[in-house]
Structures are given as C-alpha cells and as structure tokens.
C-alpha atoms as a PDB file:
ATOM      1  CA  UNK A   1       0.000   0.000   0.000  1.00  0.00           C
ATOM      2  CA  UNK A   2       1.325   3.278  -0.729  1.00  0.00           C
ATOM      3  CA  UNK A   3       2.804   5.759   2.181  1.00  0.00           C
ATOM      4  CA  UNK A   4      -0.171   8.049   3.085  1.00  0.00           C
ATOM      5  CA  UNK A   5      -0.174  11.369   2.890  1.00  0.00           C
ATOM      6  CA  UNK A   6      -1.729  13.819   5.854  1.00  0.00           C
ATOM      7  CA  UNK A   7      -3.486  17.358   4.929  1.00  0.00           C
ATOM      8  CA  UNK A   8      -4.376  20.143   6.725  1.00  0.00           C
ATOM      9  CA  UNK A   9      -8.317  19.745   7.681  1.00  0.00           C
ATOM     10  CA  UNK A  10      -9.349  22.254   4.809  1.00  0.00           C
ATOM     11  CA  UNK A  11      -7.168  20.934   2.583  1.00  0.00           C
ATOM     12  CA  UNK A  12      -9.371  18.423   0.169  1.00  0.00           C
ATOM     13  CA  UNK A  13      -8.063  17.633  -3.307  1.00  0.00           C
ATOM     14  CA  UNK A  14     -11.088  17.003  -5.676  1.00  0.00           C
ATOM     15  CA  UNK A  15      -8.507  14.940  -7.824  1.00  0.00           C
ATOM     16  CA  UNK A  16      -7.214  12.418  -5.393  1.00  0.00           C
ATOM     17  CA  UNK A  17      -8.074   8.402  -5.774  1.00  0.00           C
ATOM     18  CA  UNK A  18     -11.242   8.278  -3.021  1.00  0.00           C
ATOM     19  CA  UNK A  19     -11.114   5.656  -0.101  1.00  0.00           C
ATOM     20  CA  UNK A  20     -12.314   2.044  -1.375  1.00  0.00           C
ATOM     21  CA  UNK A  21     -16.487   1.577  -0.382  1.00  0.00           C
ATOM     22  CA  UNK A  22     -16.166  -0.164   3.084  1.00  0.00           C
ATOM     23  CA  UNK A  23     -12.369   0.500   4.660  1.00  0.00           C
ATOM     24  CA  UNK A  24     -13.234   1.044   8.050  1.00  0.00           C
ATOM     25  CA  UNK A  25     -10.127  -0.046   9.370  1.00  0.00           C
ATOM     26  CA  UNK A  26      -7.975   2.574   7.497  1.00  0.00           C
ATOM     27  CA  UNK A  27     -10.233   5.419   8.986  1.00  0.00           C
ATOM     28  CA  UNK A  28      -9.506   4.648  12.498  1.00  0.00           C
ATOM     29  CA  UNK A  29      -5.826   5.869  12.583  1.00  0.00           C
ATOM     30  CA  UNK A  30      -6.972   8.620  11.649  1.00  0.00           C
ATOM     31  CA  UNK A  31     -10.878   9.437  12.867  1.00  0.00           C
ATOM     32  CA  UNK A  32      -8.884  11.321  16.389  1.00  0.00           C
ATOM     33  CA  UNK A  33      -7.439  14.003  13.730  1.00  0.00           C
ATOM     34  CA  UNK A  34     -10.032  14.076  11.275  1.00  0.00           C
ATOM     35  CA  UNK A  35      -7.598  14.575   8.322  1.00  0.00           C
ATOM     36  CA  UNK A  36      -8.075  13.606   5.313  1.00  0.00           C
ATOM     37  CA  UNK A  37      -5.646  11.399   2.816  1.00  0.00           C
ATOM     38  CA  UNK A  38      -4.593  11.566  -0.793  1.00  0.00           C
ATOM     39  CA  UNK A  39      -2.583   9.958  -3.212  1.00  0.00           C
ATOM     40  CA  UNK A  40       0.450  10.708  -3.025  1.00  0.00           C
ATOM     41  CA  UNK A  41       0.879  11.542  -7.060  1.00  0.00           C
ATOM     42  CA  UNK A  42      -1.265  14.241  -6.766  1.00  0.00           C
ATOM     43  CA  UNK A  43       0.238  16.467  -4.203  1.00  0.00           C
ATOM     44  CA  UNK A  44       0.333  19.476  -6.565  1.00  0.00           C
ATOM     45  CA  UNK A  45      -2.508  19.309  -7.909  1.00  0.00           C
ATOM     46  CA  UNK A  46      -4.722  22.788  -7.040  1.00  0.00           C
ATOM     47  CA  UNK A  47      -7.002  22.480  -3.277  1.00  0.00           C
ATOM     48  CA  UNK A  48      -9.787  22.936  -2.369  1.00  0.00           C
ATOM     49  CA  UNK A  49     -11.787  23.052   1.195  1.00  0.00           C
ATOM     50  CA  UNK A  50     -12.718  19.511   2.008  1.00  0.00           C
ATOM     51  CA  UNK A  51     -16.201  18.975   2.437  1.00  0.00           C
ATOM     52  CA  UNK A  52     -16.298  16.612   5.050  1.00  0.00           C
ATOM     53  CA  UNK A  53     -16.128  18.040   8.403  1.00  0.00           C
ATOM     54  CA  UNK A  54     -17.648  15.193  10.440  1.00  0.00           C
ATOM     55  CA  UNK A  55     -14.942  13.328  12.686  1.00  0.00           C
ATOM     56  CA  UNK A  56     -14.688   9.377  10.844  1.00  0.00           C
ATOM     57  CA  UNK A  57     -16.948   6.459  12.846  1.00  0.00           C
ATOM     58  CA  UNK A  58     -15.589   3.106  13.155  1.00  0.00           C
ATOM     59  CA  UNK A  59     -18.406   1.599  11.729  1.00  0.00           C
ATOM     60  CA  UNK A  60     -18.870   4.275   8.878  1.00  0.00           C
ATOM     61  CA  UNK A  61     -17.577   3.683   5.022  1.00  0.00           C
ATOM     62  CA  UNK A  62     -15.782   6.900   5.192  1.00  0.00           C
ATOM     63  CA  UNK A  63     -15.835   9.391   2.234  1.00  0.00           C
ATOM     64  CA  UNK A  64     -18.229   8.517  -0.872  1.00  0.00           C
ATOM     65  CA  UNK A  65     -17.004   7.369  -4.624  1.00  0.00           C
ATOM     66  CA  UNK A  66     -17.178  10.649  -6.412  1.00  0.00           C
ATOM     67  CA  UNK A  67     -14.852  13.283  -5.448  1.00  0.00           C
ATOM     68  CA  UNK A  68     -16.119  15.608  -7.848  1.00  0.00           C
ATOM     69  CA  UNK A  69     -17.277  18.931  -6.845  1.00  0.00           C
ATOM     70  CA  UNK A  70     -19.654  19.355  -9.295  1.00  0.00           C
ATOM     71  CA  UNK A  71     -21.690  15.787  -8.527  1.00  0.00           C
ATOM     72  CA  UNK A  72     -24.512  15.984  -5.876  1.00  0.00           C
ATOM     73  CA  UNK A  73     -26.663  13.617  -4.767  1.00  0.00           C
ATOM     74  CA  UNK A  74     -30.600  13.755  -2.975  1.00  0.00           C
ATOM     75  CA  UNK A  75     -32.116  11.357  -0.641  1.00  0.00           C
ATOM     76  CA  UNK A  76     -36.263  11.929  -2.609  1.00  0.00           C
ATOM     77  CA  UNK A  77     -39.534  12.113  -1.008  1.00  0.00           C
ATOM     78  CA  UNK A  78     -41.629   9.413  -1.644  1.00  0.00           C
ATOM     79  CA  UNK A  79     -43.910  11.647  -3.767  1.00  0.00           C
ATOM     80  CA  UNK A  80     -41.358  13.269  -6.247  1.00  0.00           C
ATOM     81  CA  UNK A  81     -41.961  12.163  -9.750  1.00  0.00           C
ATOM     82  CA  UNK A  82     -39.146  10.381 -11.420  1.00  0.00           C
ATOM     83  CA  UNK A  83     -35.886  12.994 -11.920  1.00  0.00           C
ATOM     84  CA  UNK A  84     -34.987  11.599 -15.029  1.00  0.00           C
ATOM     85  CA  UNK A  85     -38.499  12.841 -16.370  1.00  0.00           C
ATOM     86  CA  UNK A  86     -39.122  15.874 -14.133  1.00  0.00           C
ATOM     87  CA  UNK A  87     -35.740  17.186 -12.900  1.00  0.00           C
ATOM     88  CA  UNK A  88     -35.508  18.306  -8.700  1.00  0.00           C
ATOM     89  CA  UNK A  89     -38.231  19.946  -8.203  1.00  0.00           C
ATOM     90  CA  UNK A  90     -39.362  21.650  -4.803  1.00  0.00           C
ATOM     91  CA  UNK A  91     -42.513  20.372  -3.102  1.00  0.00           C
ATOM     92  CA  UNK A  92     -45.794  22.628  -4.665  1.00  0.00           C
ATOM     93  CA  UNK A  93     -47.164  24.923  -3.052  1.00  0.00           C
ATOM     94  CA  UNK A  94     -44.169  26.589  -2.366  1.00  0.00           C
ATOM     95  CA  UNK A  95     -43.096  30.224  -1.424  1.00  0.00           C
ATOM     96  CA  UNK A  96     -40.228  31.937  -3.387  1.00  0.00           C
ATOM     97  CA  UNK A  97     -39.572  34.742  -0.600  1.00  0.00           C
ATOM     98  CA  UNK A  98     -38.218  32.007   1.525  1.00  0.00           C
ATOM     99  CA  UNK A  99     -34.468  32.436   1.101  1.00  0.00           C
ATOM    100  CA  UNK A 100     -31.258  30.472   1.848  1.00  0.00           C
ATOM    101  CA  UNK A 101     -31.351  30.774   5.473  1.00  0.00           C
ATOM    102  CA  UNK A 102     -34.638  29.970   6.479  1.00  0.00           C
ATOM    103  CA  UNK A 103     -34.566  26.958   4.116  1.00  0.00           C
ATOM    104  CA  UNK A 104     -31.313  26.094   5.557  1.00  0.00           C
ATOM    105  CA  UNK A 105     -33.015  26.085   9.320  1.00  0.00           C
ATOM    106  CA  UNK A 106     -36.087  25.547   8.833  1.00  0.00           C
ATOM    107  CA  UNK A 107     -36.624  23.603   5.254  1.00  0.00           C
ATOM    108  CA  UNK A 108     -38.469  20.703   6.996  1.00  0.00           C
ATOM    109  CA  UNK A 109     -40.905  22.812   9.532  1.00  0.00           C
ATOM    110  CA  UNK A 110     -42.075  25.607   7.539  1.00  0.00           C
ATOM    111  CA  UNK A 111     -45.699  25.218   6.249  1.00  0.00           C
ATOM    112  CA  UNK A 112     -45.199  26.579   3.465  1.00  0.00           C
ATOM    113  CA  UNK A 113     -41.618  25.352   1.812  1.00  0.00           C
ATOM    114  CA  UNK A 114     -39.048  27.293   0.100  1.00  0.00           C
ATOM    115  CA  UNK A 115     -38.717  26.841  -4.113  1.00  0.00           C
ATOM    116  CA  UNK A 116     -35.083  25.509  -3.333  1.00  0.00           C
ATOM    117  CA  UNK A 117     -33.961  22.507  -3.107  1.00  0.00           C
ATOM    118  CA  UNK A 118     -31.317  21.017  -1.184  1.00  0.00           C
ATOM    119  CA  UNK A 119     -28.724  18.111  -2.097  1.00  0.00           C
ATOM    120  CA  UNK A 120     -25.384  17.198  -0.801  1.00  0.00           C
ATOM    121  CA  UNK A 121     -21.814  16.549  -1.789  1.00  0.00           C
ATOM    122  CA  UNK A 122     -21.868  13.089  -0.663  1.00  0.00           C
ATOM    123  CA  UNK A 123     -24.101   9.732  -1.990  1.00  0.00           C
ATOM    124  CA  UNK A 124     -23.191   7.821   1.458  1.00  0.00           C
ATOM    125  CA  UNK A 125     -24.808  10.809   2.994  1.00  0.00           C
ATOM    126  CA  UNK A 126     -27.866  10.628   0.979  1.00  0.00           C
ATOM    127  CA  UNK A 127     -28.213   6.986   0.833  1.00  0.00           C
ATOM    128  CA  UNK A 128     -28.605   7.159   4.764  1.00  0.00           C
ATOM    129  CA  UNK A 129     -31.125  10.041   4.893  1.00  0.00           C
ATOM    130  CA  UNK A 130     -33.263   7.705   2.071  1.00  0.00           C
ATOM    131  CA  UNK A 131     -33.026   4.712   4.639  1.00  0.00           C
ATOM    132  CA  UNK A 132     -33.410   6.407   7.493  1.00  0.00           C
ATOM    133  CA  UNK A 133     -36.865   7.603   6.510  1.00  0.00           C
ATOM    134  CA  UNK A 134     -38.178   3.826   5.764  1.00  0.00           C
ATOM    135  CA  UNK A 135     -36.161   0.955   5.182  1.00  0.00           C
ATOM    136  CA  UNK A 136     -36.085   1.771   1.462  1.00  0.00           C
ATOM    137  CA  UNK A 137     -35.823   4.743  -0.793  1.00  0.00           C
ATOM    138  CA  UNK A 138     -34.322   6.443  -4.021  1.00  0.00           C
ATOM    139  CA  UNK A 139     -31.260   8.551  -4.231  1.00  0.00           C
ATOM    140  CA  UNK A 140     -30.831  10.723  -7.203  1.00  0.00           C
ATOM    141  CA  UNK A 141     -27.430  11.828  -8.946  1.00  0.00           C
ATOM    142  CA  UNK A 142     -27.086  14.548 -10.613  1.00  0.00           C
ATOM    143  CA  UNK A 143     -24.500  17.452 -11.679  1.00  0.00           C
ATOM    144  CA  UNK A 144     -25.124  20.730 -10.167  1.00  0.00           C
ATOM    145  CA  UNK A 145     -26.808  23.534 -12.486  1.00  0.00           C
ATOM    146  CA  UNK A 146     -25.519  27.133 -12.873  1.00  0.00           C
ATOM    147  CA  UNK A 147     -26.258  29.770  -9.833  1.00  0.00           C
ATOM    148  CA  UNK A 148     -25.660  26.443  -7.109  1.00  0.00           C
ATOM    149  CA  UNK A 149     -24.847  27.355  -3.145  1.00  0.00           C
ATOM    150  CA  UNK A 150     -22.141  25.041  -2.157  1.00  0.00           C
ATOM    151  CA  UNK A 151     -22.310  25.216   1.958  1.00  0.00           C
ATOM    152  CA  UNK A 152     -19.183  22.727   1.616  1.00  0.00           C
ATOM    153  CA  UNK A 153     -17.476  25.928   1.221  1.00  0.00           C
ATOM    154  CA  UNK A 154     -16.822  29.308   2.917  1.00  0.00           C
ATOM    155  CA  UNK A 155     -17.906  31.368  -0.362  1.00  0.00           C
ATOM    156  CA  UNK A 156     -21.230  29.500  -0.521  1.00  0.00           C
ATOM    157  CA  UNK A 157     -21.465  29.988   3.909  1.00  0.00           C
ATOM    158  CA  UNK A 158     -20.945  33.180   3.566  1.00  0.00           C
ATOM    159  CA  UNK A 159     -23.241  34.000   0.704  1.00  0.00           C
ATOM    160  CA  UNK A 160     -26.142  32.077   3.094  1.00  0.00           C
ATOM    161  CA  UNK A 161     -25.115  33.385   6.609  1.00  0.00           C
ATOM    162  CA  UNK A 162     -24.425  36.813   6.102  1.00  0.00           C
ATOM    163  CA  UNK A 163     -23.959  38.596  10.142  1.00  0.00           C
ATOM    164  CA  UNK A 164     -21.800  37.369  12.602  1.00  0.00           C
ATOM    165  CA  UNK A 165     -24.524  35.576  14.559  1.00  0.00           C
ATOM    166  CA  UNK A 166     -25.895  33.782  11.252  1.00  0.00           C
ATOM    167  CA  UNK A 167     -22.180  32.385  10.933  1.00  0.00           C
ATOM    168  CA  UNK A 168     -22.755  30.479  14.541  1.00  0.00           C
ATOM    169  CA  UNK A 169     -26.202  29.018  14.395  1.00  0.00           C
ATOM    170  CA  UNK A 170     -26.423  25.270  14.770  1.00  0.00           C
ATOM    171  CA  UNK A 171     -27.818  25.335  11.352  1.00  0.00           C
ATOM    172  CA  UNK A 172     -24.060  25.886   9.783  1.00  0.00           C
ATOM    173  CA  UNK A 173     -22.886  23.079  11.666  1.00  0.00           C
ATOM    174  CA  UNK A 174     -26.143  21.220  10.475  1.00  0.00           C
ATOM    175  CA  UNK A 175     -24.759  22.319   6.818  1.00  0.00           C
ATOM    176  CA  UNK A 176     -21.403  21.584   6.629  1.00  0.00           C
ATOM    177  CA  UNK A 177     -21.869  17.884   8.592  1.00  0.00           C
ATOM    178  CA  UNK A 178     -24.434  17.013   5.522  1.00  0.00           C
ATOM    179  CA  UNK A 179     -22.033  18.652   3.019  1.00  0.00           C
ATOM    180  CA  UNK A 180     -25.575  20.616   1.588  1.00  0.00           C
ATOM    181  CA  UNK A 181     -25.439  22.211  -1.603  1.00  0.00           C
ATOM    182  CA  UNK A 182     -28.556  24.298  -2.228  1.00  0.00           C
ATOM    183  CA  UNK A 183     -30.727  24.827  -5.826  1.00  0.00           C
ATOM    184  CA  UNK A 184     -32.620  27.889  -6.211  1.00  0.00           C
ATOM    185  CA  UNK A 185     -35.812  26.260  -8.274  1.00  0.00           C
ATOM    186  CA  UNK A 186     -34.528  23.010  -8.411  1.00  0.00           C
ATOM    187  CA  UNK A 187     -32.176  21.057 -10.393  1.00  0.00           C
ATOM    188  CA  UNK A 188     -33.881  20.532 -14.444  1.00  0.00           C
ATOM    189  CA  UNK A 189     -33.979  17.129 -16.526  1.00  0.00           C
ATOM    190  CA  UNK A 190     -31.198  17.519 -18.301  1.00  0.00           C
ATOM    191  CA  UNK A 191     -28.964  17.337 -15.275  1.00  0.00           C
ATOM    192  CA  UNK A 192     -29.931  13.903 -13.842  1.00  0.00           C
ATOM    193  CA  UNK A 193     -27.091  11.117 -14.102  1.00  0.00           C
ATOM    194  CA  UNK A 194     -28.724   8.235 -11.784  1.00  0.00           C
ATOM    195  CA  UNK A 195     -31.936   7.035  -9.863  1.00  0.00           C
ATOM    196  CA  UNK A 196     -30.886   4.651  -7.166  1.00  0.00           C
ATOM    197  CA  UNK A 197     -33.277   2.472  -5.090  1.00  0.00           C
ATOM    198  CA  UNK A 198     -31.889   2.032  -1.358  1.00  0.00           C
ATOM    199  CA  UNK A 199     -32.322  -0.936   0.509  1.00  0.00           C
ATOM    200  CA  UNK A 200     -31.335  -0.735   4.753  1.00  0.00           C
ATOM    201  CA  UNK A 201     -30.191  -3.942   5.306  1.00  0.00           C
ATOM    202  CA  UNK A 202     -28.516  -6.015   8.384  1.00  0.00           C
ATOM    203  CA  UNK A 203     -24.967  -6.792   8.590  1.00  0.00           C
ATOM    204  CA  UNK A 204     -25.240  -9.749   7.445  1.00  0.00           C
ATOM    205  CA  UNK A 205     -27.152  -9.150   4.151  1.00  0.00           C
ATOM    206  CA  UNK A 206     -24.513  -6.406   4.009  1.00  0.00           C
ATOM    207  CA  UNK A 207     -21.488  -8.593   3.377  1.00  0.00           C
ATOM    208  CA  UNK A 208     -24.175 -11.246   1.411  1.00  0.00           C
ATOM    209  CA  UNK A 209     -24.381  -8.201  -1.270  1.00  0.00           C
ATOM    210  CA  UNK A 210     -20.513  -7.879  -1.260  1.00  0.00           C
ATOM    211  CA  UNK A 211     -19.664 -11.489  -1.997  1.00  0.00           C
ATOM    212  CA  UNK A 212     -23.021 -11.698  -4.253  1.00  0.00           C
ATOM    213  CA  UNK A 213     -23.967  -8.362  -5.585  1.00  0.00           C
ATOM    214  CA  UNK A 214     -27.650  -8.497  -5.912  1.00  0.00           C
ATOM    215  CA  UNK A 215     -29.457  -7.829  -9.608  1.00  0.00           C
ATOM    216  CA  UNK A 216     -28.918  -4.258 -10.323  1.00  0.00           C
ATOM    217  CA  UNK A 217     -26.652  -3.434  -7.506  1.00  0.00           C
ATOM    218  CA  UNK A 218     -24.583  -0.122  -8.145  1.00  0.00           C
ATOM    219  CA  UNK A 219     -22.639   0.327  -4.720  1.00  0.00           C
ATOM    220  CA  UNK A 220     -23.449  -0.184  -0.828  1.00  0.00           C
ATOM    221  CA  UNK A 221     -22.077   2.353   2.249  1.00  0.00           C
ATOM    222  CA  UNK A 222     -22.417   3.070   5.923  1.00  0.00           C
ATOM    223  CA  UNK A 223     -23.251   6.196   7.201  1.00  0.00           C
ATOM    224  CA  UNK A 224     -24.762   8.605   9.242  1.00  0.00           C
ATOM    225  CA  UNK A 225     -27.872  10.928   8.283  1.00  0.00           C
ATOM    226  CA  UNK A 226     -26.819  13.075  11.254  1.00  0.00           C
ATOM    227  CA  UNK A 227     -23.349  13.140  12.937  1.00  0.00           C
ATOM    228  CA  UNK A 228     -24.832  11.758  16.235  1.00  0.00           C
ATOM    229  CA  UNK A 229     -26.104   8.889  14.297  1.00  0.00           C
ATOM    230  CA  UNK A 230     -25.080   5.201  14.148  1.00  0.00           C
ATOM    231  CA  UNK A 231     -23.902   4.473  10.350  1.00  0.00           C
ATOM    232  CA  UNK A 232     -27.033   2.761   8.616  1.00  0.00           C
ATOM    233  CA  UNK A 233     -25.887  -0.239   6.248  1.00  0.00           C
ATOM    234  CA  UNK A 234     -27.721   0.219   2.814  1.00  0.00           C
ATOM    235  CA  UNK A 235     -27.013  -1.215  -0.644  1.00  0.00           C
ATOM    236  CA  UNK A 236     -27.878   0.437  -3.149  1.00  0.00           C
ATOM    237  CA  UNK A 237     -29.585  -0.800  -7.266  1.00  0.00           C
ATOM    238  CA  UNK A 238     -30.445   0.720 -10.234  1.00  0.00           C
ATOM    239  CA  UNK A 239     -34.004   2.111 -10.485  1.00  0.00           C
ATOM    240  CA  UNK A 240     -33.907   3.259 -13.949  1.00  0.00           C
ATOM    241  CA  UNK A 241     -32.199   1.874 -17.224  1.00  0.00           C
ATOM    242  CA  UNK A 242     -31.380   5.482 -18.522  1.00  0.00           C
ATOM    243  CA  UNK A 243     -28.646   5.754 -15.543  1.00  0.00           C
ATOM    244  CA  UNK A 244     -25.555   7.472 -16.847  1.00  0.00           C
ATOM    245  CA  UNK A 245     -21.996   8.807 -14.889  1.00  0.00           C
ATOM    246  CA  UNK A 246     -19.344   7.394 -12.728  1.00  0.00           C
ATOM    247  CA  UNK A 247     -18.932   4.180 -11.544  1.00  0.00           C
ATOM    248  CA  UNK A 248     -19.236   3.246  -8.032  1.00  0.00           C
ATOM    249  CA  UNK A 249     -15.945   0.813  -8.232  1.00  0.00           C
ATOM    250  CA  UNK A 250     -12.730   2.737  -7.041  1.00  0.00           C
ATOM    251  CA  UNK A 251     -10.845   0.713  -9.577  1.00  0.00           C
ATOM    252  CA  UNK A 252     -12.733   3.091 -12.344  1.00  0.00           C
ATOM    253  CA  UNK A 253     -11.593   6.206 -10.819  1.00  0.00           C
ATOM    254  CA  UNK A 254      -8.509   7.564 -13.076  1.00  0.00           C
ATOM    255  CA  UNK A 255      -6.030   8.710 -10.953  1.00  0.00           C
ATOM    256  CA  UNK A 256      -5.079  11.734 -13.487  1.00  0.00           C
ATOM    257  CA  UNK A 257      -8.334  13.417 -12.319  1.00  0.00           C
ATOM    258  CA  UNK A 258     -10.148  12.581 -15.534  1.00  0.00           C
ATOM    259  CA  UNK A 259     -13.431  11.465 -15.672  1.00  0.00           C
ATOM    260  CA  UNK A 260     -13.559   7.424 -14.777  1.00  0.00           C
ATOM    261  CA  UNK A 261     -14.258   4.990 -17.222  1.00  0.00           C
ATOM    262  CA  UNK A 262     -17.757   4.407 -18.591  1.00  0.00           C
ATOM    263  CA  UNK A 263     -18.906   8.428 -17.357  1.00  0.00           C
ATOM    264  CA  UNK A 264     -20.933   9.879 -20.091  1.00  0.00           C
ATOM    265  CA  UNK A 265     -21.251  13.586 -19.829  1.00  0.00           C
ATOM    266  CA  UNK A 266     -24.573  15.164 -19.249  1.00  0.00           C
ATOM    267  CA  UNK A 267     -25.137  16.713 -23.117  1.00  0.00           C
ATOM    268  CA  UNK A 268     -23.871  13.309 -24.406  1.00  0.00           C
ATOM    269  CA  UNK A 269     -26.508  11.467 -21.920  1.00  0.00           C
ATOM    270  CA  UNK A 270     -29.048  13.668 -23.205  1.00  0.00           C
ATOM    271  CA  UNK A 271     -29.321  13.052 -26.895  1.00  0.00           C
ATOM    272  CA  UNK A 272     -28.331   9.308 -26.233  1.00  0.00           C
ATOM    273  CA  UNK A 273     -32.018   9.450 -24.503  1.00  0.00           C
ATOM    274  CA  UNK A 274     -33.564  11.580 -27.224  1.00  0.00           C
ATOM    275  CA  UNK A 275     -32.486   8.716 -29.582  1.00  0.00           C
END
C-alpha cells in the first residue's frame, strides 16, 4: 500500500483516488485528527476546502465514490416524480420569498416550503437520509446547475449566513456535517445522471451483497444521516435503465483526475435518450 499522505483539515483535493467503499479499518488511525488522505501523485494538484467536516466512525464507510465537486446527490420524497423525467423539483405549493437561510433552518418545519432545493456533496450521505426515513428509498445523482450554493465551502457559507450571529447558528454546523449544496428552483432534466433504489439492510445481508452483488446493484455504504447517528448499512440498485456517470468501483476512478471509465457527460446522456 502506498505511504499516506496527511493534509491540513481544509485541505481536500477534488482529484485524489477516493477511499475504497467499506475501509473502516484505514479510517480509524486517523478518525482522532479528522484529516483527510490523498494519493500521493497528486500532491500538486490545485485544493480545495474539504467537504467533510464530520470526525470518521468506526463503523462508517468513510468518504463517498465521487470526489467531484460538481456531482450531488438527494435522498427523494416518496412523492417526487421520477428525476430523469421531471428534474428536482421543490414540493408545490411553495413560497419563493423564503431564502437560503430559512430553508437552511427551517426547510423541513415551515408550512409553506421554500422553491429551493437542497442536495449534498456526498451519496453515502444521501443513501442514509433515504433509509433512514423507511427501510427503502431512491437517491438521485445529478451534476449541479448554474447559480448552485455550495455550503461545503466558505464562499457558498458566507453567501447564506451573512452577520456574525448567522455564521454560529447550529444550522451551519447542520450544513457543513451534511455537506448541503442548495438549488434555487430546483435542479432541471437535463442534469440527472442516476436514480438509485436504497435498501437498509442487516450486517449480514450487508457482506451477502458484497460477496453476491444483488441484480442491479450499483454500490453499498455506511453512514450517518446526522453526525450523532449510528452508520445505517444500505445497498444500493439501479431504479432506472437510462442511468448514466461514474462508476461506483474505485478501480474506475482515473487517478489523473479525468473522468472514470464508462462516465458519459450530461449533453452526451441527453441526446443518447432523445435517440
């Protein structure tokens, strides 16, 4: 195994080779710090603030398979039509004059929602909250549209929580431990790249779907919807045939930072469908 490299906690390289699906072990040398690890190859590439903030869990997969910051992923209501067909749309009616930091602290509890949306930087993340909510569920993937809030990072924070008593509300820590990326309007059609059904499963039809991936099966994680949490085990399958983007094995990640193997960008995936 190769020699690995420490960074400083906001110190996340979108580039490096992400942690294989289920390593636990290799996150518990480190889960005291809370640093994160790269390849060592790609020291110089450029940095950028690391969007996980939560200290590592022993039981927990550790990071998701996409380190792109551009890739989001949402846990969807039970009602929401299918993305591929419809997009990310908010929940009707819905009130417009609701901005980012209501949404942000409120979303859930106001009785009338906000017209944005909210996503998050990581699918183990969103695979949880789909779970958590019943013991299955469908995750979406798709690539964030133009005019995004990325709460990963202090631009996007700062653009949300605006006075000094904004900037400590639990609601930032609430944020940045769900890596949330907000869409004014919702995410359209066109940006879609996967529908995933979730399945919460025991530990032992956990490591059944490892040896003997299921029909379907895409990837499987542990995690947390909230920090306090214990890591849910989930597996997740294709729900729809049209399913385009990046691989969940690590072995298809390109090490060069190029897109892995078999991803299909989103104008590509789009007149492959029309056809």
């Amino acid at each position: 195994m190769p020699e690995r490299i420490h960074r400083e906690p906001n110190s996340y390289n979108p580039y490096s080779v992400p942690e294989p699906s289920d390593q636990r072990t290799q996150h518990r040398s480190d889960s005291s710090r809370n640093v994160p690890t790269a390849s060592p190859q790609l020291t110089g590439l450029p940095q950028l603030e690391r969007p996980r903030v939560r200290p590592y869990h022993d039981d927990s997969s550790g990071e998701s398979d996409s380190g792109s910051p551009t890739i989001g992923y949402r846990a969807l209501r039970p009602d929401e039509p299918n993305p591929f067909d419809h997009g990310l749309m908010p929940p009707e009616p819905n009130d417009p004059s609701v901005g980012y930091r209501k949404h942000v602290a409120q979303g859930s509890k106001l009785a009338v929602k906000s017209d944005i949306v909210s996503g998050t930087r990581s699918k183990n993340v969103a695979s949880a909250w789909a779970a958590d909510t019943d013991e299955t569920g469908r995750v979406a993937m798709y690539q964030h549209p133009p005019g995004s809030v990325d709460l990963t990072r202090q631009t996007g924070r700062d653009q949300v929580f605006t006075t000094a008593a904004a900037k400590r509300s639990p609601a930032v820590k609430f944020a940045k431990g769900s890596q949330e990326v907000l869409h004014k309007g919702g995410v359209p059609a066109e940006h879609i790249l996967g529908v995933y059904n979730t399945q919460r499963v025991t530990e032992e039809q956990y490591e059944q779907a490892r040896q003997n991936p299921p029909a379907e099966y895409y990837a499987q994680s542990r995690s947390r919807s909230k920090a306090g949490g214990q890591p849910t085990p989930v597996v997740l399958t294709h729900a729809d045939k049209r399913n385009v983007g990046y691989p969940a094995s690590r072995s298809d990640q390109i090490a060069s930072g190029e897109p892995p193997r078999g991803y299909v960008p989103p104008e590509i995936a789009r007149e492959k469908r029309k056809g």
